[in-house]
PDB file of N, CA and C in Angstrom:
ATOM      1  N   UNK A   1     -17.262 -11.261   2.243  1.00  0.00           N
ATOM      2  CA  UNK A   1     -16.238 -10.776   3.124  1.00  0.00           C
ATOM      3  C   UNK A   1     -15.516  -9.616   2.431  1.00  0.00           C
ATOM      4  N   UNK A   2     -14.920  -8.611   3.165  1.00  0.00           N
ATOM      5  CA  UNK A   2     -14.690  -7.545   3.013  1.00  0.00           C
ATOM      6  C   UNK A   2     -12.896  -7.914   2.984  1.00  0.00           C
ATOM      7  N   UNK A   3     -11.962  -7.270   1.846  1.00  0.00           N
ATOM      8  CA  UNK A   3     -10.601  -7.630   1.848  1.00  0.00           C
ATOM      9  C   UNK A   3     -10.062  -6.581   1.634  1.00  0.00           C
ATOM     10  N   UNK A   4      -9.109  -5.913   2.756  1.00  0.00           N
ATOM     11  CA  UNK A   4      -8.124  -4.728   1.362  1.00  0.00           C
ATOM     12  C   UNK A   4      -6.682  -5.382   2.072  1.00  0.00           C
ATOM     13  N   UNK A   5      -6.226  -5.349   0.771  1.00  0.00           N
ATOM     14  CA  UNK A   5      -4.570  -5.472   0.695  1.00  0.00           C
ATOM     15  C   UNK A   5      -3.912  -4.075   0.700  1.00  0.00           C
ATOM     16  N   UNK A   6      -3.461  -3.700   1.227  1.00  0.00           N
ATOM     17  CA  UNK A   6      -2.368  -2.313   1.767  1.00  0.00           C
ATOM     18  C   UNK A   6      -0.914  -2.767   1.043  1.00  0.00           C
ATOM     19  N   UNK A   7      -0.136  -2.300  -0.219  1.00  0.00           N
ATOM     20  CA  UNK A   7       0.900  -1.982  -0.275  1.00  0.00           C
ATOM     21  C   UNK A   7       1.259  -0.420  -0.303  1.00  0.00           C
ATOM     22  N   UNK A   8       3.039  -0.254  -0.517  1.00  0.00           N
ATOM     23  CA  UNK A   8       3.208   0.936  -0.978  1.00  0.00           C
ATOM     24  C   UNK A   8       3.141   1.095  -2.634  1.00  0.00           C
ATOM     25  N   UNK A   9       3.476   0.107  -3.648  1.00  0.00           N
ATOM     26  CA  UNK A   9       3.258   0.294  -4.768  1.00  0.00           C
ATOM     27  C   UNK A   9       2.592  -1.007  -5.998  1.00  0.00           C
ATOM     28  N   UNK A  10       2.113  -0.904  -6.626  1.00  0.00           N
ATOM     29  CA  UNK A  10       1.740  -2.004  -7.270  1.00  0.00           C
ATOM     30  C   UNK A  10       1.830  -1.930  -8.786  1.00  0.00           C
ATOM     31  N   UNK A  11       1.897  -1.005  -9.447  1.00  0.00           N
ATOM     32  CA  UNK A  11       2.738  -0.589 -10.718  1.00  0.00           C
ATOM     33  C   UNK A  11       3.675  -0.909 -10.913  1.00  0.00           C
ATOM     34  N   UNK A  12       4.630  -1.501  -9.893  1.00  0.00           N
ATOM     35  CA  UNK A  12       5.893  -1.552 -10.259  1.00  0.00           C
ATOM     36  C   UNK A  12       6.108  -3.079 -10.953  1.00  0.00           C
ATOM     37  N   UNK A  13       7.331  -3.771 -11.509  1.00  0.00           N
ATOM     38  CA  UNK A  13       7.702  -4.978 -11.857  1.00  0.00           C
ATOM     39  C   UNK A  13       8.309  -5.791 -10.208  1.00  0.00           C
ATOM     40  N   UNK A  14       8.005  -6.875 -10.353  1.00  0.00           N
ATOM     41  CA  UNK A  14       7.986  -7.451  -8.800  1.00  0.00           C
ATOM     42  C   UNK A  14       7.373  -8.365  -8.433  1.00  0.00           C
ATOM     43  N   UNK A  15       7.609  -9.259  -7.351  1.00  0.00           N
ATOM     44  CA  UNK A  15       7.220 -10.654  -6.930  1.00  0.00           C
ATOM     45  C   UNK A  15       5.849 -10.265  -6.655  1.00  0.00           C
ATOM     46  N   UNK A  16       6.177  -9.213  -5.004  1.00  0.00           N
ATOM     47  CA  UNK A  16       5.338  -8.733  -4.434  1.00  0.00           C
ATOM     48  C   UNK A  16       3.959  -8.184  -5.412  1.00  0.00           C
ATOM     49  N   UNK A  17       4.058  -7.301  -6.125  1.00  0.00           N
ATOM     50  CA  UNK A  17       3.181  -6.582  -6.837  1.00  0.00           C
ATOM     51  C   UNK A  17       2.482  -7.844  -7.911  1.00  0.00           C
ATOM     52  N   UNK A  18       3.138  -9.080  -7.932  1.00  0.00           N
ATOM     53  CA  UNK A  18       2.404  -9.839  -9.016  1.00  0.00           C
ATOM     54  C   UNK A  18       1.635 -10.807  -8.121  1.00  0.00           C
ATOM     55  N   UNK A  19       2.214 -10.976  -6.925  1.00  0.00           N
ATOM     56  CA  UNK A  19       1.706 -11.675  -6.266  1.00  0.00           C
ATOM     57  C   UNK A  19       0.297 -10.884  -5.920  1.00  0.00           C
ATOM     58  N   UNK A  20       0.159  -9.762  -5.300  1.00  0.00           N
ATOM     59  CA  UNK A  20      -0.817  -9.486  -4.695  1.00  0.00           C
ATOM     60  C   UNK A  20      -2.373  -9.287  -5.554  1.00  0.00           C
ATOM     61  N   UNK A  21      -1.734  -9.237  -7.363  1.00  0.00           N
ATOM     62  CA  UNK A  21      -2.864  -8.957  -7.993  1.00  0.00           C
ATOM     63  C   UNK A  21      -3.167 -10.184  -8.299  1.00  0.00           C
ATOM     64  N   UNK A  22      -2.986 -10.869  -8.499  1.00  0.00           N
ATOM     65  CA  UNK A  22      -3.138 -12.498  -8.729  1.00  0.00           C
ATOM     66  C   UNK A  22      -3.493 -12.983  -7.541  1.00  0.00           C
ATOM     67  N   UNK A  23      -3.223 -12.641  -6.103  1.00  0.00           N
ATOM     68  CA  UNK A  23      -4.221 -13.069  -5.076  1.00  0.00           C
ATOM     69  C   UNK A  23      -5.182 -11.805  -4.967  1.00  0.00           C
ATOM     70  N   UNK A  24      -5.264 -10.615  -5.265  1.00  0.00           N
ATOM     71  CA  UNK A  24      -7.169  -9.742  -5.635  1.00  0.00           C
ATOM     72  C   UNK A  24      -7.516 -10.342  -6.110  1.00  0.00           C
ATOM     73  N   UNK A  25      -7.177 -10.874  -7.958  1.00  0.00           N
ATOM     74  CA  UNK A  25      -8.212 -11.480  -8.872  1.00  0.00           C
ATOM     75  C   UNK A  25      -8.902 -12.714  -8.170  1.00  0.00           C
ATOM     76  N   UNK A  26      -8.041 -13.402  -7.771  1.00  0.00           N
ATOM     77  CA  UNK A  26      -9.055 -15.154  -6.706  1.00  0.00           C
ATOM     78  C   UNK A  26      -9.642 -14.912  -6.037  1.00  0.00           C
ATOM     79  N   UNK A  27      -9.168 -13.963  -4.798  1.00  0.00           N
ATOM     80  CA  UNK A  27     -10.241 -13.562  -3.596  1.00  0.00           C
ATOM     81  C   UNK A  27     -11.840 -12.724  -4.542  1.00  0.00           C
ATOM     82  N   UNK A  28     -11.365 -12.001  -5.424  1.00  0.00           N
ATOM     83  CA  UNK A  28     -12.379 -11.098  -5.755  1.00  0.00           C
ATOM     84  C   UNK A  28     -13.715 -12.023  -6.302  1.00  0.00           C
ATOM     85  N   UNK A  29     -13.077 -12.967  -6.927  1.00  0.00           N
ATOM     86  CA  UNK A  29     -14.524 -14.083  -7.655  1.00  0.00           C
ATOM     87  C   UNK A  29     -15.579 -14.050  -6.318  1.00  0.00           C
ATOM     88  N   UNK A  30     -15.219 -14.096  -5.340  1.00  0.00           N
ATOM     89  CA  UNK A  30     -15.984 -14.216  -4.240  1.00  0.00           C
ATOM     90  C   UNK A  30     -16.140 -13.343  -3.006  1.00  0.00           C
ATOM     91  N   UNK A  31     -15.691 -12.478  -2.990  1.00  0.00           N
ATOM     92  CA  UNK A  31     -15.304 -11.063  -2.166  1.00  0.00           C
ATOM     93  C   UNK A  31     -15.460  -9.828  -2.747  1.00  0.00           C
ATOM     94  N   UNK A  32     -15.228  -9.065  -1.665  1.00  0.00           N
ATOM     95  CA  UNK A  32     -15.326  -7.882  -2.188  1.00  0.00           C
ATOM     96  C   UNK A  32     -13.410  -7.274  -1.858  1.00  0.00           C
ATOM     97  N   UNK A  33     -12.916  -6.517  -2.712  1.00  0.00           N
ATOM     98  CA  UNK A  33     -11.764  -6.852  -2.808  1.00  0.00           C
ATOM     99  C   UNK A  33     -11.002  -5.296  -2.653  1.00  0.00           C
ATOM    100  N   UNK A  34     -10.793  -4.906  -1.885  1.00  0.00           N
ATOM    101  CA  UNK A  34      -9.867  -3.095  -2.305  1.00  0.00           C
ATOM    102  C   UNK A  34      -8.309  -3.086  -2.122  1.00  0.00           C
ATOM    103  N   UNK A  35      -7.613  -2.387  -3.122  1.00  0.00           N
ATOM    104  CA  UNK A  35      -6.284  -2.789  -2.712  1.00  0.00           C
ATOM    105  C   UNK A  35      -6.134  -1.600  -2.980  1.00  0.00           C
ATOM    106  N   UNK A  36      -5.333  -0.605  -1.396  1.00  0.00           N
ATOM    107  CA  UNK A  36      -4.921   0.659  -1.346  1.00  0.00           C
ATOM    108  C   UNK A  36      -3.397   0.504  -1.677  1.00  0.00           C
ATOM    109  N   UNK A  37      -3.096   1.604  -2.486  1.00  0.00           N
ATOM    110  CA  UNK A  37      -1.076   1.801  -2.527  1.00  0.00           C
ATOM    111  C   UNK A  37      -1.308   3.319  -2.698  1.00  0.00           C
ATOM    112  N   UNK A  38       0.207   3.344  -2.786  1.00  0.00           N
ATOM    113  CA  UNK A  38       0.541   4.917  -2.888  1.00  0.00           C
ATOM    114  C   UNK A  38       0.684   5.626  -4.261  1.00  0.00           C
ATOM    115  N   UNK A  39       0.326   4.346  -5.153  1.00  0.00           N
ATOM    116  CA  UNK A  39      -0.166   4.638  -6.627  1.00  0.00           C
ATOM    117  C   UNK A  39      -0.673   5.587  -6.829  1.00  0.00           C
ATOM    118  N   UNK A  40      -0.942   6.530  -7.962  1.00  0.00           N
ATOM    119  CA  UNK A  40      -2.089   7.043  -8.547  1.00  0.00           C
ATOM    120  C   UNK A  40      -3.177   6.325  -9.512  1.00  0.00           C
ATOM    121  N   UNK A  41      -4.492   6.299  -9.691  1.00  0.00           N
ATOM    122  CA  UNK A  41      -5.029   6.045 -10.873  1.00  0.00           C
ATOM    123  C   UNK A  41      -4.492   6.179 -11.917  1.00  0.00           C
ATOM    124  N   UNK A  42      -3.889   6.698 -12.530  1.00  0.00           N
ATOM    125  CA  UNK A  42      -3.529   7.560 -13.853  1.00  0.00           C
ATOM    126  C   UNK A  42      -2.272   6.010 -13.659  1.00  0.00           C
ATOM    127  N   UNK A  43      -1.028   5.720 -12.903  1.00  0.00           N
ATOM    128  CA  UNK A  43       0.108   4.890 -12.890  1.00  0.00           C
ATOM    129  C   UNK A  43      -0.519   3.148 -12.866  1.00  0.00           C
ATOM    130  N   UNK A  44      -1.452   3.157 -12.123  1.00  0.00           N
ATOM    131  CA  UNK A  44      -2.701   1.583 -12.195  1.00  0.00           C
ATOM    132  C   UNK A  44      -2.760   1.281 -13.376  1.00  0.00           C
ATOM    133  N   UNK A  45      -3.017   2.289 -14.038  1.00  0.00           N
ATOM    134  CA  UNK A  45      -3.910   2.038 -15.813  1.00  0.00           C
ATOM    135  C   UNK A  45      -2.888   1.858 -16.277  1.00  0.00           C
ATOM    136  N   UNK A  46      -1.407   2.019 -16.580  1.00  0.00           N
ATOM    137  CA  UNK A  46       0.242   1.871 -17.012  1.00  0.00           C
ATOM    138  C   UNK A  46       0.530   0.860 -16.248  1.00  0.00           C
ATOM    139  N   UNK A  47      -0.119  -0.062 -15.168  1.00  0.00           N
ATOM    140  CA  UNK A  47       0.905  -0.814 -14.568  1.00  0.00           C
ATOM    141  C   UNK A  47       1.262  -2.374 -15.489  1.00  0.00           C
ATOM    142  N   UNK A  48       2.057  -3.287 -15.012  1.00  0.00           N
ATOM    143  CA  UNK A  48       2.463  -4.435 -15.699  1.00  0.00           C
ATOM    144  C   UNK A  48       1.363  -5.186 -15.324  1.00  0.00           C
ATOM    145  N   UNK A  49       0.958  -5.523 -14.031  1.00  0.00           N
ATOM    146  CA  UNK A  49      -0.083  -6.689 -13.819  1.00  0.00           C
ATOM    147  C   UNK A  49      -1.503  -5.711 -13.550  1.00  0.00           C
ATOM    148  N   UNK A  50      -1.881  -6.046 -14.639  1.00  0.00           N
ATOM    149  CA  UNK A  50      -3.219  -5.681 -14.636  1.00  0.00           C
ATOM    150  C   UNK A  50      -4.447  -6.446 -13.095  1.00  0.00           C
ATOM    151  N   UNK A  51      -5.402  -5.353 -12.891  1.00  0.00           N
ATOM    152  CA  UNK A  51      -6.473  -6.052 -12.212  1.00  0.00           C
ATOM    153  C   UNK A  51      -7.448  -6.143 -12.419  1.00  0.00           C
ATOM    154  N   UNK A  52      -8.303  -6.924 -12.165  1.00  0.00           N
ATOM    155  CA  UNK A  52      -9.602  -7.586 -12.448  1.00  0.00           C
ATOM    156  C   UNK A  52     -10.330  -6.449 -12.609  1.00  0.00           C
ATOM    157  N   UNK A  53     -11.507  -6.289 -12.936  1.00  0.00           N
ATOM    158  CA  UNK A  53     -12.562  -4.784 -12.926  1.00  0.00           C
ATOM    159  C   UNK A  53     -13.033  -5.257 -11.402  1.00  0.00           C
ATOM    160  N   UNK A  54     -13.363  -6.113 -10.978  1.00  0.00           N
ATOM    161  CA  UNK A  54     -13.961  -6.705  -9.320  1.00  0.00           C
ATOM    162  C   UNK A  54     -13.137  -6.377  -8.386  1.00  0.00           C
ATOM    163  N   UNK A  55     -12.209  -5.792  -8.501  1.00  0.00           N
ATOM    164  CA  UNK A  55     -10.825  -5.402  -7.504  1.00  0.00           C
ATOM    165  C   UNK A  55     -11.245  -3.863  -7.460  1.00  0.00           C
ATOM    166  N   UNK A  56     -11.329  -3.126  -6.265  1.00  0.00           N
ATOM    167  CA  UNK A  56     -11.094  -1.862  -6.457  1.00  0.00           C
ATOM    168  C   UNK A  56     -10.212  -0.957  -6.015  1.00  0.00           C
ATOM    169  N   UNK A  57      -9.390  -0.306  -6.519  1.00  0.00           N
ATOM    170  CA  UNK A  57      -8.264   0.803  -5.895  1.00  0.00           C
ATOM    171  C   UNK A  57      -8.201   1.683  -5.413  1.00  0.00           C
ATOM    172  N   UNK A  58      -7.623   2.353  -3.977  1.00  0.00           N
ATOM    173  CA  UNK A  58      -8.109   2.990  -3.379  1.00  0.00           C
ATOM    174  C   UNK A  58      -6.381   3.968  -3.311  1.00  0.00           C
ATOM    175  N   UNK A  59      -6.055   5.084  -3.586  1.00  0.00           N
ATOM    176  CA  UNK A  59      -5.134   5.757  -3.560  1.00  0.00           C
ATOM    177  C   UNK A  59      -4.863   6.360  -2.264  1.00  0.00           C
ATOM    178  N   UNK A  60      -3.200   5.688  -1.658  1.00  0.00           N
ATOM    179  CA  UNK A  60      -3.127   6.095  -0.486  1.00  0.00           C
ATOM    180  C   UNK A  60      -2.201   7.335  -0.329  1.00  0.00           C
ATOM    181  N   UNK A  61      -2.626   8.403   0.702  1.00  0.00           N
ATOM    182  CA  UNK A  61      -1.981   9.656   0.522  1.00  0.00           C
ATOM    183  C   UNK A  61      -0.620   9.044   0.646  1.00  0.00           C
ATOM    184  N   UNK A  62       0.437   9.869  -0.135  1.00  0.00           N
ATOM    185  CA  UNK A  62       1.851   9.698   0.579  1.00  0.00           C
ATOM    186  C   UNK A  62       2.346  10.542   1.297  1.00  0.00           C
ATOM    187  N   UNK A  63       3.181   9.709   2.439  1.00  0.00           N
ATOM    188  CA  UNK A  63       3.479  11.014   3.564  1.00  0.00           C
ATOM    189  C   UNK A  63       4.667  11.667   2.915  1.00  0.00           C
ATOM    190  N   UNK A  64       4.255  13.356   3.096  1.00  0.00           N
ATOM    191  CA  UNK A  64       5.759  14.218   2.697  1.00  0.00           C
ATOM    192  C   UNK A  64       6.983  14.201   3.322  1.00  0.00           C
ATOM    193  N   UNK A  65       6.543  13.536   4.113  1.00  0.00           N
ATOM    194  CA  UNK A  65       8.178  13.814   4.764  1.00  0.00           C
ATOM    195  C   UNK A  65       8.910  12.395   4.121  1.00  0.00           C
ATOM    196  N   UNK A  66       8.042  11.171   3.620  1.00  0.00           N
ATOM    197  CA  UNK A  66       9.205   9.902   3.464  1.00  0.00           C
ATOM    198  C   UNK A  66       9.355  10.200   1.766  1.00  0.00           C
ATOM    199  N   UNK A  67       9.268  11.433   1.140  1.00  0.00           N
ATOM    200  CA  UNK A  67       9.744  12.093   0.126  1.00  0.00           C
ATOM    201  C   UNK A  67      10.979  12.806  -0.105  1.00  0.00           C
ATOM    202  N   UNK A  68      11.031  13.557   1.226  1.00  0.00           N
ATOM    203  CA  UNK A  68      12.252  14.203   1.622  1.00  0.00           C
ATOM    204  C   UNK A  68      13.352  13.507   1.869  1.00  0.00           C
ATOM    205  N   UNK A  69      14.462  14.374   0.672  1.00  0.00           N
ATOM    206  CA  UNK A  69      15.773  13.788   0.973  1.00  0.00           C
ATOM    207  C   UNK A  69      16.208  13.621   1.786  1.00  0.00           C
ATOM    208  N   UNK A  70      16.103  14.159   3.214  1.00  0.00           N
ATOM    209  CA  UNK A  70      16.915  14.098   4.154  1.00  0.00           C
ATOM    210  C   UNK A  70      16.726  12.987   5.162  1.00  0.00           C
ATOM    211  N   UNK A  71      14.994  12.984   5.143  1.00  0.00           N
ATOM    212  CA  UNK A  71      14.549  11.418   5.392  1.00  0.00           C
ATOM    213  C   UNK A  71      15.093  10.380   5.564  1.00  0.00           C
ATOM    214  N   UNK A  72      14.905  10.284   3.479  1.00  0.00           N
ATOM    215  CA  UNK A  72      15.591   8.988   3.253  1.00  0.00           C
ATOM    216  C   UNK A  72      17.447   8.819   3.331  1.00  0.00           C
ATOM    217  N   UNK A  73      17.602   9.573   3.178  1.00  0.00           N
ATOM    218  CA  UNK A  73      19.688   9.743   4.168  1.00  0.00           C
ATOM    219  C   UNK A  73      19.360   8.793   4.972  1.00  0.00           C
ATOM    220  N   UNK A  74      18.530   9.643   6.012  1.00  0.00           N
ATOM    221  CA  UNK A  74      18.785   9.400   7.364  1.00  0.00           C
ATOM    222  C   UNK A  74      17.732   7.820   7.907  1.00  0.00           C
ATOM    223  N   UNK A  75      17.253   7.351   6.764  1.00  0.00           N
ATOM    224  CA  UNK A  75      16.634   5.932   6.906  1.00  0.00           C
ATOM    225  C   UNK A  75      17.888   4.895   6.392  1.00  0.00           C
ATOM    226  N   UNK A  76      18.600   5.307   5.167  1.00  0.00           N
ATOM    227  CA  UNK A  76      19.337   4.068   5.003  1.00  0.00           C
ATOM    228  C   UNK A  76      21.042   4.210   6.046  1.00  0.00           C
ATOM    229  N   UNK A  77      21.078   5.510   6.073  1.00  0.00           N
ATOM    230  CA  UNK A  77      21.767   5.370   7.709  1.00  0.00           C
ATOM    231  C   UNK A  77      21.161   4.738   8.923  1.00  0.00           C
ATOM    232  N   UNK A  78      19.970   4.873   9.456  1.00  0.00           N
ATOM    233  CA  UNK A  78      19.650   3.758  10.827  1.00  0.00           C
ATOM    234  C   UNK A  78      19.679   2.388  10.144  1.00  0.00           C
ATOM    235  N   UNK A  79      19.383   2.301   8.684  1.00  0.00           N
ATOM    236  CA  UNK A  79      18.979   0.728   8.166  1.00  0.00           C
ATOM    237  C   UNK A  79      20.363   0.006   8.154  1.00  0.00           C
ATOM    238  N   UNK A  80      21.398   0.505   8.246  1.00  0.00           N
ATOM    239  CA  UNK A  80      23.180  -0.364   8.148  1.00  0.00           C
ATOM    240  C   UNK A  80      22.874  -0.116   9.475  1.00  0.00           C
ATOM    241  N   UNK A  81      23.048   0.985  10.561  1.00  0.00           N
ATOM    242  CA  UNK A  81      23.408   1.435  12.131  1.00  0.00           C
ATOM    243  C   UNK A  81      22.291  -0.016  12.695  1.00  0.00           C
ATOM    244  N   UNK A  82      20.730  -0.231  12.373  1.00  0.00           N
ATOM    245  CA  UNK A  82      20.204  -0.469  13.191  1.00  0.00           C
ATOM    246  C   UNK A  82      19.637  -1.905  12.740  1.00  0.00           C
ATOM    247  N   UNK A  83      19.711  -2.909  12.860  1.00  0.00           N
ATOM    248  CA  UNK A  83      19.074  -3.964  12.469  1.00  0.00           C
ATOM    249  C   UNK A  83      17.873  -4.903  13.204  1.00  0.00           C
ATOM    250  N   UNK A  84      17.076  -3.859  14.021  1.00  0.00           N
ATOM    251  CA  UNK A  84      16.507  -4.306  14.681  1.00  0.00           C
ATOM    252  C   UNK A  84      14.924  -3.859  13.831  1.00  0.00           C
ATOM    253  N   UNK A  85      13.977  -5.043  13.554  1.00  0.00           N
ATOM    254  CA  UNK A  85      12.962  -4.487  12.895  1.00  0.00           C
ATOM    255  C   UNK A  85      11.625  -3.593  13.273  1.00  0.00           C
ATOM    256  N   UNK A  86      11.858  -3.587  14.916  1.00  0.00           N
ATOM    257  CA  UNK A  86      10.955  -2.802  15.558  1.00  0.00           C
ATOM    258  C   UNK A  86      11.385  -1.379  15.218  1.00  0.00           C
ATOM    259  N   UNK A  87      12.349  -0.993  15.163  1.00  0.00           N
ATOM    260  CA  UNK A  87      12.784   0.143  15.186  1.00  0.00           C
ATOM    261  C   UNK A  87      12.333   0.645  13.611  1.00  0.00           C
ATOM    262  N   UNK A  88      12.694  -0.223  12.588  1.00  0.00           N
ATOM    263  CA  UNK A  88      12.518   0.242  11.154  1.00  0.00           C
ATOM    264  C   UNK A  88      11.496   0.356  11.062  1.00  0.00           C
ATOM    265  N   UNK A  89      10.485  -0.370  11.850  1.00  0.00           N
ATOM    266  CA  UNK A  89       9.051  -0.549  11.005  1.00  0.00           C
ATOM    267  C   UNK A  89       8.754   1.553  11.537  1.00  0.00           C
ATOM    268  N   UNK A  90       8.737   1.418  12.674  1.00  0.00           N
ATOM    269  CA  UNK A  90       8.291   3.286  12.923  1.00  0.00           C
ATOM    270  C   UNK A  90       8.975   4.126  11.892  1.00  0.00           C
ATOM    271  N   UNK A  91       9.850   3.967  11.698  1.00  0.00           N
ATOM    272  CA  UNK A  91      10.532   4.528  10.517  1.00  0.00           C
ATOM    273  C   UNK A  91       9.842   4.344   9.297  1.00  0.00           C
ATOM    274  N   UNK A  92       9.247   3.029   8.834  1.00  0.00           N
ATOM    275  CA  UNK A  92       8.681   3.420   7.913  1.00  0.00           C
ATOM    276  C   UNK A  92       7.250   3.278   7.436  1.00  0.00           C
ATOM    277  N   UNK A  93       6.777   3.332   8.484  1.00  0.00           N
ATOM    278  CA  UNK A  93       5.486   3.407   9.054  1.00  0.00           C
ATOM    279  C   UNK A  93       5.447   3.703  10.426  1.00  0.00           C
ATOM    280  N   UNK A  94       5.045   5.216  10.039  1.00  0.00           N
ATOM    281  CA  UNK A  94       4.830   5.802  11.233  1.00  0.00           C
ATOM    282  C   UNK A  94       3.520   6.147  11.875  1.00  0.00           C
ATOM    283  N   UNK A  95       3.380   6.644  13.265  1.00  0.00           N
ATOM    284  CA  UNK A  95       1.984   6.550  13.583  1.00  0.00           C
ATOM    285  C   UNK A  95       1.311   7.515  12.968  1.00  0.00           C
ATOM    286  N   UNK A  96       1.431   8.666  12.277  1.00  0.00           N
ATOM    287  CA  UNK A  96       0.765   9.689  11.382  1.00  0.00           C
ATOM    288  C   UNK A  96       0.179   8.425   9.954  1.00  0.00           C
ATOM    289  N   UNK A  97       1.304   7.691   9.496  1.00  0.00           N
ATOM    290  CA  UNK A  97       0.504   6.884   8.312  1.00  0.00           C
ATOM    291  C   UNK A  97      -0.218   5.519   8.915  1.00  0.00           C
ATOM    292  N   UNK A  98      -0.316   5.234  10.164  1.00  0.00           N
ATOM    293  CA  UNK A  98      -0.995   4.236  10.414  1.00  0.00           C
ATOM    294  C   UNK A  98      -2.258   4.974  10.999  1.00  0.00           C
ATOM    295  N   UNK A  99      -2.362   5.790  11.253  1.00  0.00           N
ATOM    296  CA  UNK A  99      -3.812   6.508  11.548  1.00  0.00           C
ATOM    297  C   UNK A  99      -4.473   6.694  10.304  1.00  0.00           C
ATOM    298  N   UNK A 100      -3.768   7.383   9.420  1.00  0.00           N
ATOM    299  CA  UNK A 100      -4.325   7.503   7.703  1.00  0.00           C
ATOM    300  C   UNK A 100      -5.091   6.060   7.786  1.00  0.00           C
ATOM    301  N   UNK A 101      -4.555   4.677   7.640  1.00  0.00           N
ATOM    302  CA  UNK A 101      -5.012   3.609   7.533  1.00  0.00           C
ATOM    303  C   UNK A 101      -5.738   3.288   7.886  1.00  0.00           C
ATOM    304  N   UNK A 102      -5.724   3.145   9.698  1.00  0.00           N
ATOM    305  CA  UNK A 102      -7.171   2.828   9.660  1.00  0.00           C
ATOM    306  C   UNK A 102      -8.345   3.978   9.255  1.00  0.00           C
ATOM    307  N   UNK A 103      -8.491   5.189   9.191  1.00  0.00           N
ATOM    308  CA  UNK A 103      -9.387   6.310   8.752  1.00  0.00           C
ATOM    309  C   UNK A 103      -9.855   6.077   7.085  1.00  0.00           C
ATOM    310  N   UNK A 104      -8.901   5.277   6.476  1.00  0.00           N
ATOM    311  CA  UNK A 104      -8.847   5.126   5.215  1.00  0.00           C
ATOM    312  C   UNK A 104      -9.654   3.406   5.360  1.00  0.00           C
ATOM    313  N   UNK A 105      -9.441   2.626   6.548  1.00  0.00           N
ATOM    314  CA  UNK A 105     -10.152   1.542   6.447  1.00  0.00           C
ATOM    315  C   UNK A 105     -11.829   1.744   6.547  1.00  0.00           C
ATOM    316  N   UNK A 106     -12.016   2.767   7.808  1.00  0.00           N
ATOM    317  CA  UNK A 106     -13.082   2.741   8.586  1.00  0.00           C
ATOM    318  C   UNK A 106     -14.263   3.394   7.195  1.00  0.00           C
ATOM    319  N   UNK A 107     -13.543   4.489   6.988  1.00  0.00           N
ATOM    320  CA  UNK A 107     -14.426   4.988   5.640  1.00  0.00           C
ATOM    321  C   UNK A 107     -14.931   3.878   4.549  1.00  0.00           C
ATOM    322  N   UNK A 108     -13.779   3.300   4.192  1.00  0.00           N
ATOM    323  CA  UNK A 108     -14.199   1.870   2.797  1.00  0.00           C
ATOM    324  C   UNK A 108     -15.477   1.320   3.774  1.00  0.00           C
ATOM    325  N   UNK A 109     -14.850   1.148   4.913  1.00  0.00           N
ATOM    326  CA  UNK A 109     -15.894  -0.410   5.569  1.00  0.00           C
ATOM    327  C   UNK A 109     -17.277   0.453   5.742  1.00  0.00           C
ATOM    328  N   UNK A 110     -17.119   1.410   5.972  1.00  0.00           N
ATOM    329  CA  UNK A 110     -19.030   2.304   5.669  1.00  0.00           C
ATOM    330  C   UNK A 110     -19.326   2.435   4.717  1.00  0.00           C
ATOM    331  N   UNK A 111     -18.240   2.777   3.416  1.00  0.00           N
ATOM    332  CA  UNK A 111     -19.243   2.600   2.153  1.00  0.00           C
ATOM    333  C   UNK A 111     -19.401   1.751   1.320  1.00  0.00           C
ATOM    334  N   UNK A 112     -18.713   0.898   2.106  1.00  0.00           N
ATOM    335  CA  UNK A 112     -18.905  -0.887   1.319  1.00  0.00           C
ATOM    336  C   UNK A 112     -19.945  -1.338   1.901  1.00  0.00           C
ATOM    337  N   UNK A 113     -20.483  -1.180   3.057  1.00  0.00           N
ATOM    338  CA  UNK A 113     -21.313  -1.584   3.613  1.00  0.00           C
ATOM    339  C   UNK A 113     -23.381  -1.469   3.143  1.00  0.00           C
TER     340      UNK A 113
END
């Protein structure tokens, strides 16, 4: 079976980020395993929780605009204004990076194949 885990970072120190490599390494004994972030290679090889060599990493573009200062202003302003999670999620995943995704899925799943 074919697995990718999608975060935004996995280098970092964190529940999330320890959790997810510690569930690659289990799934991977028996899977095939890709975990895309917005990492670079070069920050993977520096990270705290190391991954299995059976895990593979797939570097996800980051969008320029959720770089931009004015962006993020104007995200943790709707995030106090707006507490509704439909609204945040477009905010921070938008349909420009959910197209990346699946285009970034469809490609793995042909050359995993």
């Amino acid at each position: 079976m074919k697995i990718c885990i999608w975060l935004g970072t996995i280098s970092d120190i964190g529940g999330v980020q320890r959790l997810c490599t510690l569930l690659a390494d289990e799934l991977a004994k028996e899977n095939e395993v890709t975990i895309a972030s917005f990492d670079t290679p070069e920050k993977l090889a520096n990270a705290v929780y190391k991954l299995d060599k059976r895990v593979k990493f797939v570097e996800f573009p980051k969008n320029k605009v959720s770089s931009n200062i004015f962006y993020r202003i104007m995200r943790r302003i709707l995030f106090k204004l707006i507490r509704n999670d439909k609204y945040l999620e477009r905010i921070d995943f938008s349909k420009f990076m959910r197209k990346r995704l699946v285009i970034l899925l469809i490609k793995e799943n042909t050359t995993l194949s």
